[in-house]
Protein backbone atom coordinates (compact mmCIF):
# COMPACT_ATOMS: atom_id res chain seq x y z
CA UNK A 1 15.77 -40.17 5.16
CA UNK A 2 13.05 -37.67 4.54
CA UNK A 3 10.15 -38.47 2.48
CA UNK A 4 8.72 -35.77 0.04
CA UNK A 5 5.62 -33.89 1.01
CA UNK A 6 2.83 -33.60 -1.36
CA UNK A 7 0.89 -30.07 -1.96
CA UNK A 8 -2.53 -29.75 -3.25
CA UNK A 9 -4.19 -26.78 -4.70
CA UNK A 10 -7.13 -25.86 -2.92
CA UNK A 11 -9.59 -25.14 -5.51
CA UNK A 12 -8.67 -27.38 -8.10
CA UNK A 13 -7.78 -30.57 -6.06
CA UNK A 14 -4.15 -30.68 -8.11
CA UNK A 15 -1.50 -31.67 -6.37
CA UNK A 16 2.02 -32.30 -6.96
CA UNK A 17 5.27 -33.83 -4.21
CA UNK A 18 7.61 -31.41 -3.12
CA UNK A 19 10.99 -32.62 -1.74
CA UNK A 20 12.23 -31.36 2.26
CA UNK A 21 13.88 -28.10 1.57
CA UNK A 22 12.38 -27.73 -1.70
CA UNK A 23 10.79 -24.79 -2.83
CA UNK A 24 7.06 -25.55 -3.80
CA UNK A 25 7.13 -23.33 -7.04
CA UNK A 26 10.10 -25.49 -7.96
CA UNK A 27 8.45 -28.45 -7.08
CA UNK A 28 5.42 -27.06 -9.17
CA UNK A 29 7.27 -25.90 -12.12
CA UNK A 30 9.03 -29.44 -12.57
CA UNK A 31 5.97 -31.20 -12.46
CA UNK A 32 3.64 -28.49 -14.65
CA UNK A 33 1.06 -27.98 -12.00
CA UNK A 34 -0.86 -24.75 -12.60
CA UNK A 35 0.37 -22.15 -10.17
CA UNK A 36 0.72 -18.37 -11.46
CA UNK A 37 4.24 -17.07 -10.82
CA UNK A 38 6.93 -14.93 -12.16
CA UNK A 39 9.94 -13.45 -10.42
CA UNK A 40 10.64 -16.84 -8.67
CA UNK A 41 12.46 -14.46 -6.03
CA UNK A 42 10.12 -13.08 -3.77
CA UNK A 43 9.72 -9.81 -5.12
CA UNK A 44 6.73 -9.39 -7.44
CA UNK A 45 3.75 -11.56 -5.46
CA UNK A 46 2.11 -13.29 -8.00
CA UNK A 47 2.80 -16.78 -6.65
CA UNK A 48 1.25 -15.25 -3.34
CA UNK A 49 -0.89 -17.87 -2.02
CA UNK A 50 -3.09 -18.94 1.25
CA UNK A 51 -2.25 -21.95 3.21
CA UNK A 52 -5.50 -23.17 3.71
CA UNK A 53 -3.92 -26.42 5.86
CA UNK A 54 -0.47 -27.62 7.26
CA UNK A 55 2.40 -25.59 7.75
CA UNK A 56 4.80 -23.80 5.22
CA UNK A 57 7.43 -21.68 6.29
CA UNK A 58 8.95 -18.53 4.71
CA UNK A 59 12.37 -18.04 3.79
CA UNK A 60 14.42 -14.88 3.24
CA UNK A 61 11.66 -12.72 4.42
CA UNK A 62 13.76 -9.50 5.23
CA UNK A 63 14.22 -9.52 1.20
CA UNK A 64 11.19 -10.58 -0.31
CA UNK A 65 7.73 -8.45 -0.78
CA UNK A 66 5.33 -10.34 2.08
CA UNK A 67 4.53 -8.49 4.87
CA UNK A 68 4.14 -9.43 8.73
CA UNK A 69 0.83 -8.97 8.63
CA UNK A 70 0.19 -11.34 5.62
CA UNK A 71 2.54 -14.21 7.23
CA UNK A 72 0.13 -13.83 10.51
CA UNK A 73 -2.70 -14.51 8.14
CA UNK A 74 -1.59 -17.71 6.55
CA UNK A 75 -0.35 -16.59 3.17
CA UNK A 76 2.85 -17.21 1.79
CA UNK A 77 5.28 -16.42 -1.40
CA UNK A 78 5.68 -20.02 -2.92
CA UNK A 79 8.39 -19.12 -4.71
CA UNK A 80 10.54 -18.87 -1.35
CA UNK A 81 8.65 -21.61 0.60
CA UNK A 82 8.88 -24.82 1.74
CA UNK A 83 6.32 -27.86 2.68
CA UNK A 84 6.88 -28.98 6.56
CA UNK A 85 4.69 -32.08 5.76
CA UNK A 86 1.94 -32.31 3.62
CA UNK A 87 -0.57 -29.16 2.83
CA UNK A 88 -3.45 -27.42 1.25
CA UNK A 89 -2.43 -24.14 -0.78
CA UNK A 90 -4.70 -21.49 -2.67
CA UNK A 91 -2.93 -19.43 -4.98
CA UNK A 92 -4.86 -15.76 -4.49
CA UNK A 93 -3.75 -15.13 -8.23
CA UNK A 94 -5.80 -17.24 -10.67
CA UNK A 95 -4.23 -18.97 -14.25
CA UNK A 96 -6.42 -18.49 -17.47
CA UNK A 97 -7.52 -21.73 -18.37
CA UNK A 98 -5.08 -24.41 -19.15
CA UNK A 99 -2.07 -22.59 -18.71
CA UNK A 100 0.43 -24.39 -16.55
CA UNK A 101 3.85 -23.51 -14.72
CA UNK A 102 6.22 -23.39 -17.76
CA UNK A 103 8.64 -20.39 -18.50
């Protein structure tokens, strides 16, 4: 049995468990961590963030909005993503102050 993976956010030190095969803006959304987001499919980049350390991978890139350029370079759309072990994210969008990951 797999055990969850926790992410932290880089520049705040938040961090929150994501399950295996779990998205991390799901993860984040459940547990009201403060990630900026909006589609939740891949197509307008505001949960575009930086994996600073550890390894996320990428899902359904032929449909969403992340190019091959920004993959090589470490960033990824969160919203289509999952944790292969623990990791260190930073979101290139920033929140305003004290608003979390609630629709």
């Amino acid at each position: 049995m797999s055990s969850n993976n926790r992410v932290t956010i880089g520049a705040t030190g938040e961090s929150f468990e994501v399950a295996p095969r779990e998205f991390i803006l799901d993860a984040a959304i459940r547990q009201q961590a403060s990630i900026p987001y909006s589609c939740r499919n891949g197509t307008c980049r505001t949960c575009i963030s930086t994996v600073v350390e550890g390894s996320v991978e990428q899902h359904d890139t032929q449909d969403c909005l992340i190019s091959p350029s920004e993959l090589a370079a470490g960033q990824r759309l969160i919203c289509l993503a999952t944790a292969d072990g623990d990791v260190i994210i930073e979101p290139l969008r920033k929140l305003p102050k004290k608003q979390t990951a609630q629709s």
